[in-house]
N, C-alpha and C. Protein backbone atom coordinates (compact mmCIF):
# COMPACT_ATOMS: atom_id res chain seq x y z
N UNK A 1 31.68 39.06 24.38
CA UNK A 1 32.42 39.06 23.14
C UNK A 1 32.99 40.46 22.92
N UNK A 2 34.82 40.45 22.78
CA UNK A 2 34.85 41.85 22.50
C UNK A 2 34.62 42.14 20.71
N UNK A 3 34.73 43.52 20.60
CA UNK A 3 35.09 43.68 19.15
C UNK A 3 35.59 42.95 18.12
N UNK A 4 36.92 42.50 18.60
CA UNK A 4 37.37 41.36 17.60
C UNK A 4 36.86 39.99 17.03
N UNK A 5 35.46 40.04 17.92
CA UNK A 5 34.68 38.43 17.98
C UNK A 5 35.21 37.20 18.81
N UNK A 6 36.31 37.89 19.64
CA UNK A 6 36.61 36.68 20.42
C UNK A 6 35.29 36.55 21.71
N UNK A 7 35.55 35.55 22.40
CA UNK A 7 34.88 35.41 23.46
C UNK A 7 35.39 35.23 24.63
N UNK A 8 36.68 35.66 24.37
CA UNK A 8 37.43 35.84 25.88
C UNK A 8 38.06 34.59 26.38
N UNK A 9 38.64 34.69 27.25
CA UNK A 9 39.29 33.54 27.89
C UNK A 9 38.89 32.50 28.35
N UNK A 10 38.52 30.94 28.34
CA UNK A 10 37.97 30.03 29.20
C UNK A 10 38.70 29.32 29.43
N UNK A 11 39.03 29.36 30.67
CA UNK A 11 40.02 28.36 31.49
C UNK A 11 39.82 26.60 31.25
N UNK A 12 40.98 25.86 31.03
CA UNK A 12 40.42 24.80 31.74
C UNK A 12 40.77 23.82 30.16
N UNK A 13 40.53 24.19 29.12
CA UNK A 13 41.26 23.56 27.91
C UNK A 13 41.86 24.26 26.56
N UNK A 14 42.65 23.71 26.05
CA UNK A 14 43.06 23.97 24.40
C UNK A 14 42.38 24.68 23.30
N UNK A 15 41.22 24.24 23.59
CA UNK A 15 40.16 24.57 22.42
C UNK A 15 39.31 25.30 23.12
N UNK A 16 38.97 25.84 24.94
CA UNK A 16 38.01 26.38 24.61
C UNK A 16 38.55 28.22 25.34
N UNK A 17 38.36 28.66 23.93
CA UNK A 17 39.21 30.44 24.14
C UNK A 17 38.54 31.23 22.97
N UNK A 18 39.19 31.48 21.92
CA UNK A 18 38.95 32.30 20.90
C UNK A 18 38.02 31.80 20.04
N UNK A 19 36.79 31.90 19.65
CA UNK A 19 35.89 31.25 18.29
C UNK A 19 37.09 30.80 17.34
N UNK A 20 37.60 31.34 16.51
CA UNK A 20 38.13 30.62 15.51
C UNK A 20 39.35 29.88 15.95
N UNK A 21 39.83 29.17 17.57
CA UNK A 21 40.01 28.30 17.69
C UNK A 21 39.55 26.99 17.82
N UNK A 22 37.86 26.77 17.38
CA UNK A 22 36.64 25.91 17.49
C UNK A 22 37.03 25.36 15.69
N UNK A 23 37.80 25.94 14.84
CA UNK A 23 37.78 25.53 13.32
C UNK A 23 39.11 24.02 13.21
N UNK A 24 39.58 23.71 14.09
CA UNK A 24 40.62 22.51 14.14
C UNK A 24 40.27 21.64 15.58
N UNK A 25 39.70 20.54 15.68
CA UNK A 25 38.82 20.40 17.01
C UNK A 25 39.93 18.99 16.95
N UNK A 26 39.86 19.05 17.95
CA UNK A 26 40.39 16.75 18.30
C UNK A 26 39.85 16.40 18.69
N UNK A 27 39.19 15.29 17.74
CA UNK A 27 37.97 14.57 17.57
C UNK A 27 38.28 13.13 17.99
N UNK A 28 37.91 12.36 18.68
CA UNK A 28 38.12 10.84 19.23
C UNK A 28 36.99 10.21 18.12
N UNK A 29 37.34 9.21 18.27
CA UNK A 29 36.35 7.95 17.17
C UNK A 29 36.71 7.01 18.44
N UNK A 30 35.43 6.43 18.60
CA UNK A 30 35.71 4.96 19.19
C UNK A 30 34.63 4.14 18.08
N UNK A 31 35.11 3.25 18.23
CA UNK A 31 34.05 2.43 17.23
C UNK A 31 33.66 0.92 18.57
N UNK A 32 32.30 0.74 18.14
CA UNK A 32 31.81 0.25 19.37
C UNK A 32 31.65 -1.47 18.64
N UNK A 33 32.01 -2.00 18.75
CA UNK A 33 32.16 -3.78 17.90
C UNK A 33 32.75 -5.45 18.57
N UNK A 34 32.24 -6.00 18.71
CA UNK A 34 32.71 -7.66 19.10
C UNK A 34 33.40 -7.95 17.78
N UNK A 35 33.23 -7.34 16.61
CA UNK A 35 33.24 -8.35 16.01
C UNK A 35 34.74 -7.57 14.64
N UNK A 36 35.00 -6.15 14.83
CA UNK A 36 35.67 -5.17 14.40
C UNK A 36 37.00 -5.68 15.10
N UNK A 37 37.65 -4.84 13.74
CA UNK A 37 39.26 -4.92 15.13
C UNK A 37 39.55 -3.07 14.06
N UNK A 38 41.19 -2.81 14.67
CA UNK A 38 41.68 -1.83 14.31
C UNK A 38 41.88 -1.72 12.64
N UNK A 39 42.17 -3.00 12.10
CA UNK A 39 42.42 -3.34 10.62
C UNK A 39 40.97 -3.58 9.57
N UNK A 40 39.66 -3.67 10.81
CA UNK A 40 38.96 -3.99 9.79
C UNK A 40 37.21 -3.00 10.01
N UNK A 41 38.18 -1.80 10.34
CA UNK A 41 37.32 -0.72 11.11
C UNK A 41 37.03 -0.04 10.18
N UNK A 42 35.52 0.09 9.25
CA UNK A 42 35.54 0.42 8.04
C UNK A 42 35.19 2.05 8.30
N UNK A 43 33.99 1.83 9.42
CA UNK A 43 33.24 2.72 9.49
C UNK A 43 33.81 4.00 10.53
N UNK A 44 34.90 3.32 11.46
CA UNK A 44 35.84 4.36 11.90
C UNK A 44 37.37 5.32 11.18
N UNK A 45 37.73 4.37 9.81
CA UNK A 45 38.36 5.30 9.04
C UNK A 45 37.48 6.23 8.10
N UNK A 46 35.88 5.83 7.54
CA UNK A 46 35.39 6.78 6.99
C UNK A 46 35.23 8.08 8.14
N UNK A 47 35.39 7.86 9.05
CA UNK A 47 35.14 8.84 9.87
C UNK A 47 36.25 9.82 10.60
N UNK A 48 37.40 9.03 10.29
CA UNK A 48 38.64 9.78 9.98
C UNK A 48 38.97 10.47 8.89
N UNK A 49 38.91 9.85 7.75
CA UNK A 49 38.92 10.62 6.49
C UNK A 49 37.92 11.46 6.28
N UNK A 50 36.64 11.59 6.87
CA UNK A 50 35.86 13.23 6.84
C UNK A 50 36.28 14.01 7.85
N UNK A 51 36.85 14.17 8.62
CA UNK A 51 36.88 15.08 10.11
C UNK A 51 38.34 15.48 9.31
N UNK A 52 39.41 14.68 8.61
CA UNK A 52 40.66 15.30 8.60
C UNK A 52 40.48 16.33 7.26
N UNK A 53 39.54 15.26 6.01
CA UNK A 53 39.38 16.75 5.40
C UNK A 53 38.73 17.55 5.59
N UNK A 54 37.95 17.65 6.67
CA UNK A 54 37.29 19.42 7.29
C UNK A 54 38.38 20.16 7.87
N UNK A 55 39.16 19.44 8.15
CA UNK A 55 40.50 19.92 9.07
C UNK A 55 40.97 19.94 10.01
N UNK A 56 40.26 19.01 11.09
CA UNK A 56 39.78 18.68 12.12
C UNK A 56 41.04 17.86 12.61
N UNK A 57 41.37 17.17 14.33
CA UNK A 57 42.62 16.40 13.91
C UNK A 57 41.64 15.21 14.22
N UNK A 58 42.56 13.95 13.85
CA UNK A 58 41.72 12.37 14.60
C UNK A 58 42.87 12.37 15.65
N UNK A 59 42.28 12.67 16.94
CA UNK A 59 43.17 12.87 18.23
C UNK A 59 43.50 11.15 18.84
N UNK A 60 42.36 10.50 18.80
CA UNK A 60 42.13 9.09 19.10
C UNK A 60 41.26 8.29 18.42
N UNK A 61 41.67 7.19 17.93
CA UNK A 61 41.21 6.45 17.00
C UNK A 61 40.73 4.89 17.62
N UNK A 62 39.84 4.39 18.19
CA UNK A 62 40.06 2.78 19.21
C UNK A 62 38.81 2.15 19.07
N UNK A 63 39.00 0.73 18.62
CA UNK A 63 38.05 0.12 18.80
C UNK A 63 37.77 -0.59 20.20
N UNK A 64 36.52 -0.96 20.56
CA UNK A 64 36.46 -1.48 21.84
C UNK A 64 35.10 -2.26 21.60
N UNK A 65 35.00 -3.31 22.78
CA UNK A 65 34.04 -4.26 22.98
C UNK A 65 32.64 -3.59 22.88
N UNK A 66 31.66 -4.04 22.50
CA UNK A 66 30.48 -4.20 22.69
C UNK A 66 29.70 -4.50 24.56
N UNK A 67 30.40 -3.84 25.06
CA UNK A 67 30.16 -4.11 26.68
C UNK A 67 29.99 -2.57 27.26
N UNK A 68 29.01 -3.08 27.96
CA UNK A 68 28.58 -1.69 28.65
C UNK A 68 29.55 -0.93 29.32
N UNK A 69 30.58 -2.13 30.44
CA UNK A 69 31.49 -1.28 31.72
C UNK A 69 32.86 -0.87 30.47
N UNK A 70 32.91 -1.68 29.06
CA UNK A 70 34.42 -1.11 28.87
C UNK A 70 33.84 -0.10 27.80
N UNK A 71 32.50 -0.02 27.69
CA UNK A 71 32.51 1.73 26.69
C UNK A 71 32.08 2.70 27.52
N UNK A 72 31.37 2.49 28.93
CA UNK A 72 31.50 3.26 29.87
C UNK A 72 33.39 4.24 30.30
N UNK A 73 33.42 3.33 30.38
CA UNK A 73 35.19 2.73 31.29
C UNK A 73 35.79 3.93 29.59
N UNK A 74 35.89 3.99 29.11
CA UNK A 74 36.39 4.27 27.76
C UNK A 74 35.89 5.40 27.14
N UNK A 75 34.58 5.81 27.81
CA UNK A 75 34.21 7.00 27.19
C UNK A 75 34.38 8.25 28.17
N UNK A 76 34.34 7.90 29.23
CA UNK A 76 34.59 8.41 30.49
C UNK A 76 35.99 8.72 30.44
N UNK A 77 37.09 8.12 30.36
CA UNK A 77 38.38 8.38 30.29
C UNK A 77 38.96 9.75 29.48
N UNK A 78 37.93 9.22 27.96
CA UNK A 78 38.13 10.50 27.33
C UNK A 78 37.57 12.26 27.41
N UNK A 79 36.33 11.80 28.12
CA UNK A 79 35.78 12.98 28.57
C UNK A 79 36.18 13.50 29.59
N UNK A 80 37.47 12.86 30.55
CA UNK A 80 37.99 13.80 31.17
C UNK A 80 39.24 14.46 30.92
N UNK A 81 39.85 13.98 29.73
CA UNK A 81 40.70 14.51 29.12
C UNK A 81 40.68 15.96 28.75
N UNK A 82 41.95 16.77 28.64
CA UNK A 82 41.92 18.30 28.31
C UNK A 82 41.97 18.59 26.74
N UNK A 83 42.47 17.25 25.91
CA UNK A 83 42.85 17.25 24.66
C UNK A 83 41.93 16.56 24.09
N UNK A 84 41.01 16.71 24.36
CA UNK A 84 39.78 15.83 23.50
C UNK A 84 38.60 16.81 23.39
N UNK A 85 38.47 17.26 22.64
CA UNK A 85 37.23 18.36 22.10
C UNK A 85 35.67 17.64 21.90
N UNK A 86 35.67 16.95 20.82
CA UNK A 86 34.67 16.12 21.05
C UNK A 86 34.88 14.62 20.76
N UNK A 87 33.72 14.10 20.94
CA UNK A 87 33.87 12.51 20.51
C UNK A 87 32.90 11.71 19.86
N UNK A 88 33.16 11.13 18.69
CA UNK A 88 32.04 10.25 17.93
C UNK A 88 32.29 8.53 18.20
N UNK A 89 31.25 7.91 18.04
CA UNK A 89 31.38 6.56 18.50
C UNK A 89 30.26 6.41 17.51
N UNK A 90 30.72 5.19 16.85
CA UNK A 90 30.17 4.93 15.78
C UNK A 90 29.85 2.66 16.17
N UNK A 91 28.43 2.39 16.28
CA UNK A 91 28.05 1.24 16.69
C UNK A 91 27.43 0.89 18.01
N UNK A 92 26.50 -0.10 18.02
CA UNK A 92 26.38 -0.34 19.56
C UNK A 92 25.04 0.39 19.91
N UNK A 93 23.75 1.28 18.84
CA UNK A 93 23.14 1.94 18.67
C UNK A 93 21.69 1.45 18.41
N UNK A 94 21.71 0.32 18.18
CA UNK A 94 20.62 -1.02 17.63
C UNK A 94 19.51 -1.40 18.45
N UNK A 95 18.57 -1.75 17.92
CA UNK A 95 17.94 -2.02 18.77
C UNK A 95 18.10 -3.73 19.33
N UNK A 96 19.19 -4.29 19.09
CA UNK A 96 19.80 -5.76 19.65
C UNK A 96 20.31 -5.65 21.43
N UNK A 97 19.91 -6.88 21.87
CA UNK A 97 20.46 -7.10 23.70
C UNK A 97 21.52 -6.66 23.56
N UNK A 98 23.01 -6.64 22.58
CA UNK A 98 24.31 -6.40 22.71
C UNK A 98 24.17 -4.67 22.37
N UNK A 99 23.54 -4.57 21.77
CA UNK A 99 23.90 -2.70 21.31
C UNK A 99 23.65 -1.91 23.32
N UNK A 100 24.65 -1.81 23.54
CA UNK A 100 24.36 -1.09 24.76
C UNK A 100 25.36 0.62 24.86
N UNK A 101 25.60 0.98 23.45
CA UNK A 101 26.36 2.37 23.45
C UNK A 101 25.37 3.05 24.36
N UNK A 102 24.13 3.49 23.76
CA UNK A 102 23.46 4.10 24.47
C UNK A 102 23.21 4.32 26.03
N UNK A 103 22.97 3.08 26.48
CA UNK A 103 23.00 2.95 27.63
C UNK A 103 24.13 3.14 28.62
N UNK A 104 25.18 2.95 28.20
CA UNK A 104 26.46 3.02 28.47
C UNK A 104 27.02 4.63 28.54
N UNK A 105 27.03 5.32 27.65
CA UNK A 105 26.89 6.66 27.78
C UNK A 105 26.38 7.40 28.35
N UNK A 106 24.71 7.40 28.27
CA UNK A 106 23.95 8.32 28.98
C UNK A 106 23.87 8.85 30.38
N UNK A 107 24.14 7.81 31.26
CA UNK A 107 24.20 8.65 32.24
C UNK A 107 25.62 9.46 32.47
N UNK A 108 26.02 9.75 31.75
CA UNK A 108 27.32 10.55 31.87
C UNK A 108 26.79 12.15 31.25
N UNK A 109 25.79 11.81 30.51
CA UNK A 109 25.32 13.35 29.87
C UNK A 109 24.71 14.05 31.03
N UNK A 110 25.22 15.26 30.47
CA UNK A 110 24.39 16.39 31.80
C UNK A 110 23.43 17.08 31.08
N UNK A 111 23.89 17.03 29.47
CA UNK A 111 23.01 18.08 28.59
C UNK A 111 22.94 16.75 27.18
N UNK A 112 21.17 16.81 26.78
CA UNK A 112 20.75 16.44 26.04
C UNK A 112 20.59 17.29 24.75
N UNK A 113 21.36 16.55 23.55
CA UNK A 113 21.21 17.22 22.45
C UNK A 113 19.94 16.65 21.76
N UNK A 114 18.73 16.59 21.77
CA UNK A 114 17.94 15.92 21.23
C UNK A 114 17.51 15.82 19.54
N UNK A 115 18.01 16.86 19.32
CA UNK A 115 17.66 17.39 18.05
C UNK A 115 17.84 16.25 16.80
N UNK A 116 19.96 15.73 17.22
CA UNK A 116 20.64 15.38 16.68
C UNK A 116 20.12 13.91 16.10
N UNK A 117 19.25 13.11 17.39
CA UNK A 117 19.15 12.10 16.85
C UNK A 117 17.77 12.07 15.84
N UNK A 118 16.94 13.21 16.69
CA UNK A 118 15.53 13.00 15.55
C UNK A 118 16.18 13.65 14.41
N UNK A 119 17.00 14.10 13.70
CA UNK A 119 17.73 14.90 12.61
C UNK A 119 17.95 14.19 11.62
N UNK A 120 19.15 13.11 12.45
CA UNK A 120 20.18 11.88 11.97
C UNK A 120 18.53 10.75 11.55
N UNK A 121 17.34 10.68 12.27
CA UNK A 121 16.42 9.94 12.03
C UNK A 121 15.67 9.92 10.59
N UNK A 122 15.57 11.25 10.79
CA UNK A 122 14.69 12.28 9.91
C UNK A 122 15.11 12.21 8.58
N UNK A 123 16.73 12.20 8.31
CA UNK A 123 17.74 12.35 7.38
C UNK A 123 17.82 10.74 6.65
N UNK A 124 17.53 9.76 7.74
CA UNK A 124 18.37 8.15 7.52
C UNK A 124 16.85 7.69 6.71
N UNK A 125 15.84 8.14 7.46
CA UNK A 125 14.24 7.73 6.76
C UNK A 125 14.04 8.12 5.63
N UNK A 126 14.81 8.90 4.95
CA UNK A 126 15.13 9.70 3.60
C UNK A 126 15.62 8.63 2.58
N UNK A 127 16.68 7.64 3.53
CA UNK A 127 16.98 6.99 2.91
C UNK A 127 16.70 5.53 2.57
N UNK A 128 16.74 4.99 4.14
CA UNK A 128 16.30 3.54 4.28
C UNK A 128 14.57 3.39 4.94
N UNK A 129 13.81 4.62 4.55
CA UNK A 129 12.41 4.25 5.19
C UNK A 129 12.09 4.02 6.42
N UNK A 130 10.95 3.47 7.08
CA UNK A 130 10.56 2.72 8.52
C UNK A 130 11.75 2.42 9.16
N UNK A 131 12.61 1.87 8.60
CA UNK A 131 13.70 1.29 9.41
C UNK A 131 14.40 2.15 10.25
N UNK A 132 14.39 3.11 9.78
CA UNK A 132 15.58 4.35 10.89
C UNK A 132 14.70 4.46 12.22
N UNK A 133 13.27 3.66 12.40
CA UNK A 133 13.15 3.60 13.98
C UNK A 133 14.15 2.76 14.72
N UNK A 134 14.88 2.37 14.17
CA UNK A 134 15.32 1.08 15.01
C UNK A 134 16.83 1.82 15.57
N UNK A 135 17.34 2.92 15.33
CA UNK A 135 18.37 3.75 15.49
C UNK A 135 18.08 4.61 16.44
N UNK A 136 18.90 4.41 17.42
CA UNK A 136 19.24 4.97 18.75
C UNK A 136 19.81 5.94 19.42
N UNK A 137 20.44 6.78 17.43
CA UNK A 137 21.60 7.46 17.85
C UNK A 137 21.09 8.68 18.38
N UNK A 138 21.99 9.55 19.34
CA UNK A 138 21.96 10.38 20.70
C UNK A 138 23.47 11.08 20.37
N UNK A 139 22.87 12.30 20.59
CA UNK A 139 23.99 13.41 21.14
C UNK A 139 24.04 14.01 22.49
N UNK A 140 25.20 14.26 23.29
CA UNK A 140 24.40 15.23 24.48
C UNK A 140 26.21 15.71 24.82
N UNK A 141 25.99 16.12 25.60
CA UNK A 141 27.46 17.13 26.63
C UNK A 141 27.72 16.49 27.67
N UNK A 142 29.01 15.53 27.99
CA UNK A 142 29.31 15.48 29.09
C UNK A 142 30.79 16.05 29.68
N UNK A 143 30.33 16.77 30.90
CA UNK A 143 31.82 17.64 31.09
C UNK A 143 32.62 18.50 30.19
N UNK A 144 31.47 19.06 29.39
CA UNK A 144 32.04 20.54 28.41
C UNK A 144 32.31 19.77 27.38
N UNK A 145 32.24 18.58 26.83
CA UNK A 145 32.68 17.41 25.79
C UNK A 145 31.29 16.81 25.00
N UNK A 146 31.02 16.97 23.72
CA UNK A 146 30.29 16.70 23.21
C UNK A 146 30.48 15.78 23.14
N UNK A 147 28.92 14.41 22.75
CA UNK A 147 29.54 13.11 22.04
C UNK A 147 28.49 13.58 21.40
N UNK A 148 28.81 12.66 19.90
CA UNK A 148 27.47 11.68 19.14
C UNK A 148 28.07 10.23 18.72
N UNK A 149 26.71 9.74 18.96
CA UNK A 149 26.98 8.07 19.24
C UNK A 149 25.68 7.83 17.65
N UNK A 150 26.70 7.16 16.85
CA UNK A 150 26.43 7.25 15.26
C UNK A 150 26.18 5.41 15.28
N UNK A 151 25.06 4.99 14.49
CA UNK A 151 25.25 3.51 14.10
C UNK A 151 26.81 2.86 13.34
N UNK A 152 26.74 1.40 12.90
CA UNK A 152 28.00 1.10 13.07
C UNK A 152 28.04 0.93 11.34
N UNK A 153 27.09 1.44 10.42
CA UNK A 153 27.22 1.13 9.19
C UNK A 153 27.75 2.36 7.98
N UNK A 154 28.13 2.13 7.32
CA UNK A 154 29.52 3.20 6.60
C UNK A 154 27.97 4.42 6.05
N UNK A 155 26.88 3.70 5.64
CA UNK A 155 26.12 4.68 4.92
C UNK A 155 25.62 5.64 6.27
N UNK A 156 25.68 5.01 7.47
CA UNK A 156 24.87 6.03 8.82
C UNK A 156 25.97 6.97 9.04
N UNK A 157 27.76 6.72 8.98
CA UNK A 157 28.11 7.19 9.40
C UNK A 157 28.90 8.40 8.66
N UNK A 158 28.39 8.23 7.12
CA UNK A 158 29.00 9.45 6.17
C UNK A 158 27.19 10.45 6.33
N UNK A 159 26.63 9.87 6.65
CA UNK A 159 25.00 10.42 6.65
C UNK A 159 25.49 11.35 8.16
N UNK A 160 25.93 10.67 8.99
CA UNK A 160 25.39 12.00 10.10
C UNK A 160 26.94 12.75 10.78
N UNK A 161 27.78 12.28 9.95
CA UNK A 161 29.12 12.65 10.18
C UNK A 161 29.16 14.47 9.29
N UNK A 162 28.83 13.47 7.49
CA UNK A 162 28.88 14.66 6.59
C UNK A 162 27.33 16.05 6.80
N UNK A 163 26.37 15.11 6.66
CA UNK A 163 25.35 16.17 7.12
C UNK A 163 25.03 17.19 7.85
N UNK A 164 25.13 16.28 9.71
CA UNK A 164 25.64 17.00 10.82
C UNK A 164 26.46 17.23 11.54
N UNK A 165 26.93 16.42 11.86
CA UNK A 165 27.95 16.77 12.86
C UNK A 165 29.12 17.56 12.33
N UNK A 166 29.81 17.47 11.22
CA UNK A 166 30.64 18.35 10.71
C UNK A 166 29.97 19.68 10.79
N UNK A 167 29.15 20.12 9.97
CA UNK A 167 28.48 21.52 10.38
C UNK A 167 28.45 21.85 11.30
N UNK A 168 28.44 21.22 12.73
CA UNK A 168 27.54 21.95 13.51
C UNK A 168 28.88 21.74 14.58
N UNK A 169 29.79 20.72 14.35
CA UNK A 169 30.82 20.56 15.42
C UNK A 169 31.71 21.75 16.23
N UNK A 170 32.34 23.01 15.46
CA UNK A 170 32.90 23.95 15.79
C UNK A 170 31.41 24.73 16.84
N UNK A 171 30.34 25.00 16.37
CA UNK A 171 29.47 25.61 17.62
C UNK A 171 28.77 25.70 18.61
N UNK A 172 28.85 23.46 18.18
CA UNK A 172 28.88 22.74 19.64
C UNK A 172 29.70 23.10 20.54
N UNK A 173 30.98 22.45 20.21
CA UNK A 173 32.11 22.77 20.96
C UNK A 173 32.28 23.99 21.83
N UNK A 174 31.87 25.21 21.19
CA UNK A 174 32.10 26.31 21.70
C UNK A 174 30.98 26.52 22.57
N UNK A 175 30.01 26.02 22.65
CA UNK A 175 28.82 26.02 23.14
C UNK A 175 28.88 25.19 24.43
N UNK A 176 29.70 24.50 24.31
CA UNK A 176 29.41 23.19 25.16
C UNK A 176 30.74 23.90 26.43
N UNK A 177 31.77 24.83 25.89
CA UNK A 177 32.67 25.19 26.55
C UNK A 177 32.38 26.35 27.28
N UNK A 178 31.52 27.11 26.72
CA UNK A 178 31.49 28.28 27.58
C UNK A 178 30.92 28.07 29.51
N UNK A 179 31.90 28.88 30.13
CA UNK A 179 31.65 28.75 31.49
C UNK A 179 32.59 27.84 32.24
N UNK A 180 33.24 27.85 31.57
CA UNK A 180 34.63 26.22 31.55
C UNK A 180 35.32 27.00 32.55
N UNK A 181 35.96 26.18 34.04
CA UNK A 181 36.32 26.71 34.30
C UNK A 181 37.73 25.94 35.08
């Protein structure tokens, strides 16, 4: 870091160079649903309307199946993208045979954020009791690209959108970028 607080140059994307280029991030939403479409995506516009008033952009906005190979197939696409900073996926987190976000994701992580989900747990038991065992949600780094994979209900996803992930998104990011090459 010189004097000025930058951190120098990192090759390789948009966002990852100067710290206070980590304060406007492009953020993907996928929302994970059989049963959702684009018009009736409640829990992916609350999640647009917090990221844009932090200031953040909504880079990609898409709903997709409840299937392992097309949120694989779909999350993968975006994590190799240069214009995608991080990514939230909101559904698919359950403890039901169809919730397979989790599974679907993970092996793509290289780095486990563990914190996030006992946090988002810790935070949801605050609210709805015993029940927040049944929540699956997971953060981790794949390919310098953060995800968090958020349940599919409007109260989980202003709970770990507004709580955490907004806070903490700009030093992920930068965190997750350094060494980028």
């Amino acid at each position: 870091m010189d004097g000025n607080g930058d951190i120098g140059e990192i090759e390789g994307g948009p966002s990852c160079g100067h710290i206070g280029e980590f304060n406007r991030l492009k953020i993907a939403i996928v929302t994970v649903s059989t049963t959702r479409s684009d018009s009736t995506d409640k829990s992916g516009k609350i999640i647009a309307e917090m990221i844009e008033s932090a200031g953040h952009e909504n880079a990609v906005q898409k709903v997709v199946k409840d299937d392992y190979e097309e949120i694989s197939s779909y999350i993968k696409n975006l994590v190799d993208r240069e214009d995608i900073d991080l990514i939230i996926t909101t559904g698919g987190t359950g403890a039901t045979p169809d919730d397979v976000t989790v599974e679907a994701i993970s092996p793509m992580i290289e780095k486990e954020l563990p914190g996030f989900g006992e946090l988002f747990r810790q935070l949801s038991y605050e609210e709805i009791g015993p029940l927040s065992i049944a929540s699956r949600s997971m953060a981790g780094i794949a390919k310098y690209t953060p995800i968090f994979c958020l349940p599919g209900s409007s109260n989980a996803v202003k709970l770990g959108v507004g709580k955490i992930i907004l806070p903490v998104c700009g030093h992920t990011v930068e965190q997750a970028c350094r060494g980028k090459k």
